[in-house]
PDB file of N, CA and C in Angstrom:
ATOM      1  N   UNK A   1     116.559 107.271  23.820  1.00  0.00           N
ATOM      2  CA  UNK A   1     116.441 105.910  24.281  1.00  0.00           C
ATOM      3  C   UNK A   1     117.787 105.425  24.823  1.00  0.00           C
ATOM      4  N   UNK A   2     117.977 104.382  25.694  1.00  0.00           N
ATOM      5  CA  UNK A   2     118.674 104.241  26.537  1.00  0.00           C
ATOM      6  C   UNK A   2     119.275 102.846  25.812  1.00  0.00           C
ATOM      7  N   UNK A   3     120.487 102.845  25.239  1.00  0.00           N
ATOM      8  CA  UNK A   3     120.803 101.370  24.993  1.00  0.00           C
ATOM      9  C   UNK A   3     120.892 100.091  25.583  1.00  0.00           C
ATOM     10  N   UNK A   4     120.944  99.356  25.617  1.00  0.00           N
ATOM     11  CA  UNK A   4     120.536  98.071  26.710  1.00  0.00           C
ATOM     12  C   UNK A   4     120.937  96.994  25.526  1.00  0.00           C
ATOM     13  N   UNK A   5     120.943  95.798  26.416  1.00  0.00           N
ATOM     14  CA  UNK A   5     121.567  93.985  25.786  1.00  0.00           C
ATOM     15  C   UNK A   5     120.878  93.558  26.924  1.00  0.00           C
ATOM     16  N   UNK A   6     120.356  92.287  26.624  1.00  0.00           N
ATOM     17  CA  UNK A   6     120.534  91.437  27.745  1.00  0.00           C
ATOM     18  C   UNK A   6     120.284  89.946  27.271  1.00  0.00           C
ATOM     19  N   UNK A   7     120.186  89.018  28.000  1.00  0.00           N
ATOM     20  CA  UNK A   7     120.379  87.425  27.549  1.00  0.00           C
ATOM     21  C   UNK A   7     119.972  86.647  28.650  1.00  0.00           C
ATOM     22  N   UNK A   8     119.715  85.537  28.511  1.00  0.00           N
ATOM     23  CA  UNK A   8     119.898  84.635  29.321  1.00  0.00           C
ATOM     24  C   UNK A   8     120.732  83.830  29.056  1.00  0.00           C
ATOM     25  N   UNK A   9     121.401  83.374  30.267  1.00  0.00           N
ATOM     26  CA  UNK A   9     122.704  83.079  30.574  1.00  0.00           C
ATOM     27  C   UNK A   9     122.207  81.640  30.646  1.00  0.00           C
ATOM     28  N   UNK A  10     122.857  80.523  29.556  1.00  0.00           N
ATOM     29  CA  UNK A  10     123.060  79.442  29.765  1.00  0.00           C
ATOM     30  C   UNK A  10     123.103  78.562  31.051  1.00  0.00           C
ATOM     31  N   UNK A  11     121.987  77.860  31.418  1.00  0.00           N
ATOM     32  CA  UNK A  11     122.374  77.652  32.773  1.00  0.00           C
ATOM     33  C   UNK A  11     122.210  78.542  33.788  1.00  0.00           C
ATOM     34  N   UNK A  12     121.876  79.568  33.689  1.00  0.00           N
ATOM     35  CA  UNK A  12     121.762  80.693  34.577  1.00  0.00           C
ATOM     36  C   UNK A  12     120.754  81.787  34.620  1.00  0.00           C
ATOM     37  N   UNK A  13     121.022  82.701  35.077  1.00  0.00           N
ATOM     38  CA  UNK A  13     119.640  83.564  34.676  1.00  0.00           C
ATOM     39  C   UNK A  13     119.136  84.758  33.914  1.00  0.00           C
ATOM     40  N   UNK A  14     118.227  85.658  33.837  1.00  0.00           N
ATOM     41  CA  UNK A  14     118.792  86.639  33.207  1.00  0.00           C
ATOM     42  C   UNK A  14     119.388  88.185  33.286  1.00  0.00           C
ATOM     43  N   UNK A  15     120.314  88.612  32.553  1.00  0.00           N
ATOM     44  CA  UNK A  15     121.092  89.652  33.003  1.00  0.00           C
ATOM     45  C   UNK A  15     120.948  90.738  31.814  1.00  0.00           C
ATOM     46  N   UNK A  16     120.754  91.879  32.226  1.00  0.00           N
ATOM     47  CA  UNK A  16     120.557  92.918  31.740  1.00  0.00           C
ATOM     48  C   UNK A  16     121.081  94.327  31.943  1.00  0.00           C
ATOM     49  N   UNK A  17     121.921  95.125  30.820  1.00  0.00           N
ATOM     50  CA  UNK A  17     122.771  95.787  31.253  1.00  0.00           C
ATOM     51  C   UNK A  17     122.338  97.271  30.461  1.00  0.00           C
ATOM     52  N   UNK A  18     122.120  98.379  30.742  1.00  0.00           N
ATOM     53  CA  UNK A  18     121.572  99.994  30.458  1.00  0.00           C
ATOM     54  C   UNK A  18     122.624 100.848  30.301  1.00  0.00           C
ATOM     55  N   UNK A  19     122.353 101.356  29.503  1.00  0.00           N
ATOM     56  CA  UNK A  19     123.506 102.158  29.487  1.00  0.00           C
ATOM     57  C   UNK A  19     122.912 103.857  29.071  1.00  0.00           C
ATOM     58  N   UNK A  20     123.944 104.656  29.596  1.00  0.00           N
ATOM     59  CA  UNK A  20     123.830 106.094  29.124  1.00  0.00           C
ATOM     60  C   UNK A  20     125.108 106.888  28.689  1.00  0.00           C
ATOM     61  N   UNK A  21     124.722 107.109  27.278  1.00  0.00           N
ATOM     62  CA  UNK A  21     126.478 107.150  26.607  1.00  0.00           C
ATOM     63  C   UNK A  21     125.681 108.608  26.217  1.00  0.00           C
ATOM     64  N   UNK A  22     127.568 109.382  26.295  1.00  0.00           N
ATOM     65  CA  UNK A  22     127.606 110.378  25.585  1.00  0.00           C
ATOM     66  C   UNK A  22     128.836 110.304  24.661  1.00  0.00           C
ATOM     67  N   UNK A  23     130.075 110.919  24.708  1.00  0.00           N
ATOM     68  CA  UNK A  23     131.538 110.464  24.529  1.00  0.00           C
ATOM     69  C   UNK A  23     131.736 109.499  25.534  1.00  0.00           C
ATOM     70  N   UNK A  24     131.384 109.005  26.609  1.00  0.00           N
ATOM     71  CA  UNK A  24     131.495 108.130  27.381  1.00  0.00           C
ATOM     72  C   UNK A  24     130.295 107.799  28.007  1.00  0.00           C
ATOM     73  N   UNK A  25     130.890 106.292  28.528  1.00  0.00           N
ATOM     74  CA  UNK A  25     129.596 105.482  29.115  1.00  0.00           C
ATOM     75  C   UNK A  25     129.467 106.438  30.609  1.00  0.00           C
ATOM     76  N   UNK A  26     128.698 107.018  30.496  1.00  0.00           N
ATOM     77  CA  UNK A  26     127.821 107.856  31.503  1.00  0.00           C
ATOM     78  C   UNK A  26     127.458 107.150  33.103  1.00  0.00           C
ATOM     79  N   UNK A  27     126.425 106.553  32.588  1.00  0.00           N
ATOM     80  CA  UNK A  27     125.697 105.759  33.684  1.00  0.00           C
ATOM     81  C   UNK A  27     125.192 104.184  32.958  1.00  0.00           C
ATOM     82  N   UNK A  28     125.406 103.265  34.140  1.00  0.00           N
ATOM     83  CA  UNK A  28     125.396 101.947  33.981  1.00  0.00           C
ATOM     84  C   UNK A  28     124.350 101.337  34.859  1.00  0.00           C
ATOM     85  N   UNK A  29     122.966 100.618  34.555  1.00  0.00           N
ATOM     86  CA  UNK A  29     122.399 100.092  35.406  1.00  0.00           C
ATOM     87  C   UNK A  29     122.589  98.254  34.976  1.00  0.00           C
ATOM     88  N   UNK A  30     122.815  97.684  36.118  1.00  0.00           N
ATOM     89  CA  UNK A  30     122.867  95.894  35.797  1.00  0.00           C
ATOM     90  C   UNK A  30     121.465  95.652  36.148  1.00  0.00           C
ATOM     91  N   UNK A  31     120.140  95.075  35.903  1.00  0.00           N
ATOM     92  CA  UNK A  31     119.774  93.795  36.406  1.00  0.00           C
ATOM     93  C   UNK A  31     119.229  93.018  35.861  1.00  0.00           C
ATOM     94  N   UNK A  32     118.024  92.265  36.376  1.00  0.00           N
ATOM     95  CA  UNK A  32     118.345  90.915  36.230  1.00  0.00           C
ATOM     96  C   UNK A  32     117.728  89.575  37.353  1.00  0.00           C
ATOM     97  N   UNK A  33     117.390  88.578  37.023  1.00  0.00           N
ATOM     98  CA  UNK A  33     117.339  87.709  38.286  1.00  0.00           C
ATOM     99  C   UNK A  33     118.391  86.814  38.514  1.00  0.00           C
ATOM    100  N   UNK A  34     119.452  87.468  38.723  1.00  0.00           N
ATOM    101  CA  UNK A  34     120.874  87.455  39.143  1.00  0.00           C
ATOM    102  C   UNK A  34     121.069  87.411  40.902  1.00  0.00           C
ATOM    103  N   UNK A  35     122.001  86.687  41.536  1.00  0.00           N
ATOM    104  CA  UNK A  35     122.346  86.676  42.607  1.00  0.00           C
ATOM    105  C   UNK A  35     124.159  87.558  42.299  1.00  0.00           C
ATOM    106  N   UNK A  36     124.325  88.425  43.417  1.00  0.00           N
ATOM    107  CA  UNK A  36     126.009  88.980  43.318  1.00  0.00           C
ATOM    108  C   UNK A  36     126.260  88.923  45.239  1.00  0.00           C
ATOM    109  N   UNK A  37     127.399  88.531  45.217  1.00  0.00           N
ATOM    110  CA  UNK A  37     127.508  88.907  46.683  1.00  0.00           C
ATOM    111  C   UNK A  37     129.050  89.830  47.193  1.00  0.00           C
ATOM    112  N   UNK A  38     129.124  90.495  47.971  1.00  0.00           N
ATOM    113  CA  UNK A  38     127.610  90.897  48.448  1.00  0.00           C
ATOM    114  C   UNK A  38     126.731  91.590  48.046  1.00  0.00           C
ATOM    115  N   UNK A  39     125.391  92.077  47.884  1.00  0.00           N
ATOM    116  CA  UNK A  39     124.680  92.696  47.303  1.00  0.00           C
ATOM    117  C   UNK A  39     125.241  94.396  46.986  1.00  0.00           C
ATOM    118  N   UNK A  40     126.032  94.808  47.446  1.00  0.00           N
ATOM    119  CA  UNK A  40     126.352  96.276  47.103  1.00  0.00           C
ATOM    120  C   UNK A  40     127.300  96.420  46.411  1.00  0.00           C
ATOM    121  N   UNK A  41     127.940  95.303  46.063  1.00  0.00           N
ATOM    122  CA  UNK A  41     129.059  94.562  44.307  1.00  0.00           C
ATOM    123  C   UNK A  41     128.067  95.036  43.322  1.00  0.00           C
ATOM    124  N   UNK A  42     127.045  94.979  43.515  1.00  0.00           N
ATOM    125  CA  UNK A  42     126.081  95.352  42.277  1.00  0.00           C
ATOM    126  C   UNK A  42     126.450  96.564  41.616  1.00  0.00           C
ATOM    127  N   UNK A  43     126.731  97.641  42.582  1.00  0.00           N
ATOM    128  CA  UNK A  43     126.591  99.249  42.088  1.00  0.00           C
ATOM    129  C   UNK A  43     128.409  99.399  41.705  1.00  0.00           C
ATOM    130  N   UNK A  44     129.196  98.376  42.161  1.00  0.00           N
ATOM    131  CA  UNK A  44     130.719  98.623  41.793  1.00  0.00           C
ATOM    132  C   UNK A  44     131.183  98.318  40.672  1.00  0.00           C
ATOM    133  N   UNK A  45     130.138  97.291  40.524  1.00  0.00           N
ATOM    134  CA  UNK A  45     130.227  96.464  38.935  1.00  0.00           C
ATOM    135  C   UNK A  45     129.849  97.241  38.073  1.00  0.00           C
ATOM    136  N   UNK A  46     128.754  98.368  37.729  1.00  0.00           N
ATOM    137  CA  UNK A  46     128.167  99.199  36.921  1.00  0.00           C
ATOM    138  C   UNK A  46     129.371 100.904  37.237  1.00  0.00           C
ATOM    139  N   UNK A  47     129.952 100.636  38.076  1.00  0.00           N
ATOM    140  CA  UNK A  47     131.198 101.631  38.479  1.00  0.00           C
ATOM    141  C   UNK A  47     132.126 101.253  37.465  1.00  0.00           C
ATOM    142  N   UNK A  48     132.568 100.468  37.489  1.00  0.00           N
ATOM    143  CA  UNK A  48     133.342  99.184  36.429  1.00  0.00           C
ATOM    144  C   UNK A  48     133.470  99.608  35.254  1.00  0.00           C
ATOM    145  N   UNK A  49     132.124 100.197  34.647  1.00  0.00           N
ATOM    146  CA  UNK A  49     132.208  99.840  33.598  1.00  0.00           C
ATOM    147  C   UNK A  49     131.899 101.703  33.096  1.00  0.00           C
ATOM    148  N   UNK A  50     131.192 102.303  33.631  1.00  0.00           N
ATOM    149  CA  UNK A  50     131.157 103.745  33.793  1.00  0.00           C
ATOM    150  C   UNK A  50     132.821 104.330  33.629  1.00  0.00           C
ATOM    151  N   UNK A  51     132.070 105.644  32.810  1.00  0.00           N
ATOM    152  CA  UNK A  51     133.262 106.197  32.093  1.00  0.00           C
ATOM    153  C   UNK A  51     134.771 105.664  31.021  1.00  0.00           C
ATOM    154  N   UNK A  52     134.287 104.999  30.990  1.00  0.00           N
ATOM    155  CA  UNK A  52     134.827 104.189  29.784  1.00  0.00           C
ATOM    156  C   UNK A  52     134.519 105.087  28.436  1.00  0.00           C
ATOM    157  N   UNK A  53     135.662 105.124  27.427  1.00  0.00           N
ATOM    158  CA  UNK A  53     134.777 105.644  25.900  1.00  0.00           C
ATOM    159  C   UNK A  53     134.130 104.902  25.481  1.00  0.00           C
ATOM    160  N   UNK A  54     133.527 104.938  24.968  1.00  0.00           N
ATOM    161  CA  UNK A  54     132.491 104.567  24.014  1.00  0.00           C
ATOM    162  C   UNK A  54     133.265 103.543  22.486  1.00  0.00           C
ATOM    163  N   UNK A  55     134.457 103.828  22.910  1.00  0.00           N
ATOM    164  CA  UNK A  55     134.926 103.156  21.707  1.00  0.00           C
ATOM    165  C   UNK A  55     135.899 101.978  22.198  1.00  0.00           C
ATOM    166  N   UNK A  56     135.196 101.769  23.548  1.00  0.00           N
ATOM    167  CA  UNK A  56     136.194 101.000  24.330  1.00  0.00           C
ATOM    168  C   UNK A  56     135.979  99.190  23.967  1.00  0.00           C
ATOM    169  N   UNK A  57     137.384  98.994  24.035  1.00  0.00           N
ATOM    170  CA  UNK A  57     137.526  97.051  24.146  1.00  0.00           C
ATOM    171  C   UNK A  57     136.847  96.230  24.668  1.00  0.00           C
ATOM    172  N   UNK A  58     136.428  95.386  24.425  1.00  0.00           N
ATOM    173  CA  UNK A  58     135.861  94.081  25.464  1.00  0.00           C
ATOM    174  C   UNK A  58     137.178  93.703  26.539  1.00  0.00           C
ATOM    175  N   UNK A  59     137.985  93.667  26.281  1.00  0.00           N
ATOM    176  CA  UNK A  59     138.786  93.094  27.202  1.00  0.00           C
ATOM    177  C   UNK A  59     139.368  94.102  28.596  1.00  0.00           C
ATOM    178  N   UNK A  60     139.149  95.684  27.947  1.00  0.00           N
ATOM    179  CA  UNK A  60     139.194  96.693  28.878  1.00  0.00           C
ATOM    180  C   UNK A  60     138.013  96.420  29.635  1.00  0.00           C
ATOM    181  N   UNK A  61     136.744  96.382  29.241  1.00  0.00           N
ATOM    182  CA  UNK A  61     135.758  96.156  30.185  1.00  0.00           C
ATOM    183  C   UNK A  61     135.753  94.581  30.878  1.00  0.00           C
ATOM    184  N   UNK A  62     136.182  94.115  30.244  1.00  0.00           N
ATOM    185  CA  UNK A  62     135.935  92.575  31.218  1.00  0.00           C
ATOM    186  C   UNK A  62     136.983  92.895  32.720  1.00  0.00           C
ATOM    187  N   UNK A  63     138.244  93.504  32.007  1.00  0.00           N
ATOM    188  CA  UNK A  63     139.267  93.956  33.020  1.00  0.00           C
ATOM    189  C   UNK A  63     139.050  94.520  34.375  1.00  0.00           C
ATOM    190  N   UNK A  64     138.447  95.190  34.126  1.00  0.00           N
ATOM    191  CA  UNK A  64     137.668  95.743  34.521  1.00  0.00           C
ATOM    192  C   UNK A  64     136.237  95.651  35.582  1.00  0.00           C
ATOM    193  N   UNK A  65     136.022  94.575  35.105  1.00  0.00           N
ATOM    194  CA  UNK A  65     135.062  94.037  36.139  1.00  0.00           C
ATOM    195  C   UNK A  65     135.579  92.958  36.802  1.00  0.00           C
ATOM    196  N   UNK A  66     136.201  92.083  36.604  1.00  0.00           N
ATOM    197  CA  UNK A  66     136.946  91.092  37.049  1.00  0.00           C
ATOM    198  C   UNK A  66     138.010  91.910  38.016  1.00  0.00           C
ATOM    199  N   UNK A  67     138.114  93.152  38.169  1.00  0.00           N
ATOM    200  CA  UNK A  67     138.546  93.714  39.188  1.00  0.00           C
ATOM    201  C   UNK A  67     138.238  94.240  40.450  1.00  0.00           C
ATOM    202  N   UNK A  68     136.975  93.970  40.130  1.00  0.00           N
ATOM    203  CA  UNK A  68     135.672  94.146  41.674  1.00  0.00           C
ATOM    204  C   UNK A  68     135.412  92.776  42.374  1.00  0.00           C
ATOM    205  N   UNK A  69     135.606  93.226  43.567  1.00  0.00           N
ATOM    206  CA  UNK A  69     135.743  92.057  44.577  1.00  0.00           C
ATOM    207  C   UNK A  69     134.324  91.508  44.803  1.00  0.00           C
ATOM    208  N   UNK A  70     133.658  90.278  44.286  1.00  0.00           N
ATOM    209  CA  UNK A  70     132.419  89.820  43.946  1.00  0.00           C
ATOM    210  C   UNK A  70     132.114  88.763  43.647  1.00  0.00           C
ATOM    211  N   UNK A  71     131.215  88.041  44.351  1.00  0.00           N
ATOM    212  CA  UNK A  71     130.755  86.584  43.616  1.00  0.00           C
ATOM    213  C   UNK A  71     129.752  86.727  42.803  1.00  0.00           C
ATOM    214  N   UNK A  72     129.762  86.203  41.663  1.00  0.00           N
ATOM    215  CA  UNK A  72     128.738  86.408  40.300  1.00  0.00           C
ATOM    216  C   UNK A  72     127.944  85.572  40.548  1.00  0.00           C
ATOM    217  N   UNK A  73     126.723  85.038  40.957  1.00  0.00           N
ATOM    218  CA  UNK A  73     126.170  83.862  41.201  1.00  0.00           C
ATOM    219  C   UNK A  73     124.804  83.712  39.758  1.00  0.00           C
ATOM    220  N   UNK A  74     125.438  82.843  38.622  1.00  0.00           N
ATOM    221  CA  UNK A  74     124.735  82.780  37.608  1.00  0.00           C
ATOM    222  C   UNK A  74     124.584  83.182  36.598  1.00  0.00           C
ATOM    223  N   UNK A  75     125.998  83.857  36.503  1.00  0.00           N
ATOM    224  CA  UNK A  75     126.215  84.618  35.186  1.00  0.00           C
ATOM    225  C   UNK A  75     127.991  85.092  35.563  1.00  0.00           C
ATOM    226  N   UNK A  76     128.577  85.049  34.724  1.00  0.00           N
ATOM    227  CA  UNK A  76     130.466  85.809  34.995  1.00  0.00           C
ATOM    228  C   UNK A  76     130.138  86.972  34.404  1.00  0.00           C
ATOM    229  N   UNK A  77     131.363  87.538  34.527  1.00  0.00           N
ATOM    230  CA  UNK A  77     131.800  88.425  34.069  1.00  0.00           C
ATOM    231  C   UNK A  77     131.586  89.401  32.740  1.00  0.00           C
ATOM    232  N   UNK A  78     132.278  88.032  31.808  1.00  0.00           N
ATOM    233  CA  UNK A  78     132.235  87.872  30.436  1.00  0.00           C
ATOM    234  C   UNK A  78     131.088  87.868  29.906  1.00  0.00           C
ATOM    235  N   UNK A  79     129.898  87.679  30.752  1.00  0.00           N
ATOM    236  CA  UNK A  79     128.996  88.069  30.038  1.00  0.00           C
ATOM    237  C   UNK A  79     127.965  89.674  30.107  1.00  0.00           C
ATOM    238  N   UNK A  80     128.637  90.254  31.221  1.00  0.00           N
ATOM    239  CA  UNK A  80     128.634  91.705  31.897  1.00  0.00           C
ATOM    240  C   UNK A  80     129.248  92.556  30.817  1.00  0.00           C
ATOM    241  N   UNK A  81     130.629  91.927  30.239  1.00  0.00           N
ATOM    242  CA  UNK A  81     131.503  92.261  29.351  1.00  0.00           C
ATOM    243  C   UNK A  81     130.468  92.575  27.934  1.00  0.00           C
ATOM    244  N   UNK A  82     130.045  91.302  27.078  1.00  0.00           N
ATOM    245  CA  UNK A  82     129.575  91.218  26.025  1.00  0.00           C
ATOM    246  C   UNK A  82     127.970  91.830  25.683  1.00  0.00           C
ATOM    247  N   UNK A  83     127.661  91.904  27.118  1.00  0.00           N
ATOM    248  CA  UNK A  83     126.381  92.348  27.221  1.00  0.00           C
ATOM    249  C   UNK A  83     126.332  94.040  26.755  1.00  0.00           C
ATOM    250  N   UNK A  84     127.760  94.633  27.379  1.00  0.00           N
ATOM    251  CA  UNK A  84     128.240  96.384  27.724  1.00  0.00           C
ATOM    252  C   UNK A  84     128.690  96.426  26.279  1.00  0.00           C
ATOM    253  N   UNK A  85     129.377  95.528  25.186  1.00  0.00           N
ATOM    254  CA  UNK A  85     129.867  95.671  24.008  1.00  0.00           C
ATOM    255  C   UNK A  85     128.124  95.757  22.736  1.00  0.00           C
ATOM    256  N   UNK A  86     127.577  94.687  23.017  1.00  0.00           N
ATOM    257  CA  UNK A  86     126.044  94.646  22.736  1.00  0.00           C
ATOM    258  C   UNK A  86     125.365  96.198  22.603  1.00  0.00           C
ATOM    259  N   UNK A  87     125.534  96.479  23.593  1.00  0.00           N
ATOM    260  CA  UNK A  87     124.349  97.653  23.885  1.00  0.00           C
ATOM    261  C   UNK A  87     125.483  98.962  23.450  1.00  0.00           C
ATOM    262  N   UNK A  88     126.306  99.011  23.011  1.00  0.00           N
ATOM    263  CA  UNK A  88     127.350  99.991  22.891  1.00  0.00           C
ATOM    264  C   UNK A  88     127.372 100.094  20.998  1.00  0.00           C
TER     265      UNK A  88
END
């Protein structure tokens, strides 16, 4: 089974984050009825967060995504972040 978090975002919508761990986060799927722009930020953001250990920080992953050039429309970061700590 594939670990996963997701929430709805206060005010916003909902976001949902997959994961495939081995010693490391493998593969990352985001979605969600989320707006990102531009739409192909989507697959950089789940880049983001891929290959990371498994025993990794919230603040490495927020770092991390807040480093992809992207408008979040309805959800930040931080919650991309807590969602990847969730399902981990």
């Amino acid at each position: 089974m594939t670990p996963q978090a997701s929430k709805k975002v206060p005010d916003g919508k909902l976001v949902r984050v997959d994961i495939d761990v081995e010693e490391r986060i493998d593969t990352v799927t985001i979605t969600g009825d989320f707006f990102v722009e531009p739409p192909e930020a989507r697959r950089d953001l789940e880049t983001a967060i891929e290959g990371h250990p498994v025993d990794v920080d919230r603040e490495t992953i927020l770092a991390a995504l807040e480093a992809v050039e992207a408008t979040l429309i309805g959800f930040a970061a931080s919650d991309l972040a807590d969602l990847t700590m969730e399902a981990l």
